[in-house]
Protein backbone atom coordinates (compact mmCIF):
# COMPACT_ATOMS: atom_id res chain seq x y z
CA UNK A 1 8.37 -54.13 -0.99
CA UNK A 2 5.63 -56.12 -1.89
CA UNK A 3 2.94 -53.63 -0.94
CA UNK A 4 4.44 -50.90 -2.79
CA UNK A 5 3.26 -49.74 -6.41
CA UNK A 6 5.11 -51.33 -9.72
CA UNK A 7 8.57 -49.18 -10.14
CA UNK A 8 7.12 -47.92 -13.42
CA UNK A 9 4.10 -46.38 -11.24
CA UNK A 10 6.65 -44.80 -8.69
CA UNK A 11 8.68 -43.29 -11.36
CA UNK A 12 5.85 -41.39 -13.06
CA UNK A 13 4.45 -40.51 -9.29
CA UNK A 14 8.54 -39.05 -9.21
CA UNK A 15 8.61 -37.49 -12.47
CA UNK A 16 5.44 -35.66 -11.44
CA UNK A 17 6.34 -34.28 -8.14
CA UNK A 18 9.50 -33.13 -9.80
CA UNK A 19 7.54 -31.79 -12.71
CA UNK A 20 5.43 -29.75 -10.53
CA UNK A 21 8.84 -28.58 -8.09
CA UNK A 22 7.58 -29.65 -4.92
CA UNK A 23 11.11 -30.37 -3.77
CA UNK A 24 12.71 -27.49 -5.27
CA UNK A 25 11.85 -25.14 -2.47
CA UNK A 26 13.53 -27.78 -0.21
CA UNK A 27 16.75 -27.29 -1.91
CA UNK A 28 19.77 -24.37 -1.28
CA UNK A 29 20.20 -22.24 -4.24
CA UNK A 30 23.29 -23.07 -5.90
CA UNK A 31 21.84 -26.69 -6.37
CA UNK A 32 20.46 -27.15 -9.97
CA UNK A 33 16.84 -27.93 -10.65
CA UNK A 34 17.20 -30.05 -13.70
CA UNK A 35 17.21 -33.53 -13.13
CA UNK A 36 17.46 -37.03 -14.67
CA UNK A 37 14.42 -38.66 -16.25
CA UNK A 38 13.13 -40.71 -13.30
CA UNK A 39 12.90 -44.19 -15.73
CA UNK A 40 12.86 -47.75 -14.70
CA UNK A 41 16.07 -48.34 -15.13
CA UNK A 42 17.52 -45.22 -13.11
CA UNK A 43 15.05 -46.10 -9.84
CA UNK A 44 16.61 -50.27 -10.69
CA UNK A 45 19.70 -48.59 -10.32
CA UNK A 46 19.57 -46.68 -7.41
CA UNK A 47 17.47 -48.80 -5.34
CA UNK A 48 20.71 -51.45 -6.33
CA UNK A 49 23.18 -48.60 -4.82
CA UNK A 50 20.81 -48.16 -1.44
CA UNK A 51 20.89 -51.45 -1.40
CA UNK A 52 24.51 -52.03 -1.55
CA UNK A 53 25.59 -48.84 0.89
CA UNK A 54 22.83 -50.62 3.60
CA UNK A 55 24.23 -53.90 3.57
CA UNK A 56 27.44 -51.77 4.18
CA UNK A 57 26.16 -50.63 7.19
CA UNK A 58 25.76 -53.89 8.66
């Protein structure tokens, strides 16, 4: 992960492609389109969880 922007970069490069829906028009219709505020700590977080489920795959 060393080559990959700081997590505070990747969250406003998230909050932006949410902010301008490019994924909503990959979703069904009954999901909601209001989502979490893509912050450090939520992408710390989830990354964590990935983490954790692939290392639970092994």
């Amino acid at each position: 992960m060393a080559d990959q922007a700081p997590l505070d970069t990747r969250a406003a490069e998230l909050a932006a492609s949410v902010d301008a829906r490019f994924f909503h028009r990959l979703l069904p219709d009954e999901v909601p389109r209001i989502y979490a505020e893509p912050t450090r700590a939520l992408l710390v977080a989830v990354l964590a969880e990935l983490e954790r489920l692939g290392h639970d795959a092994d």
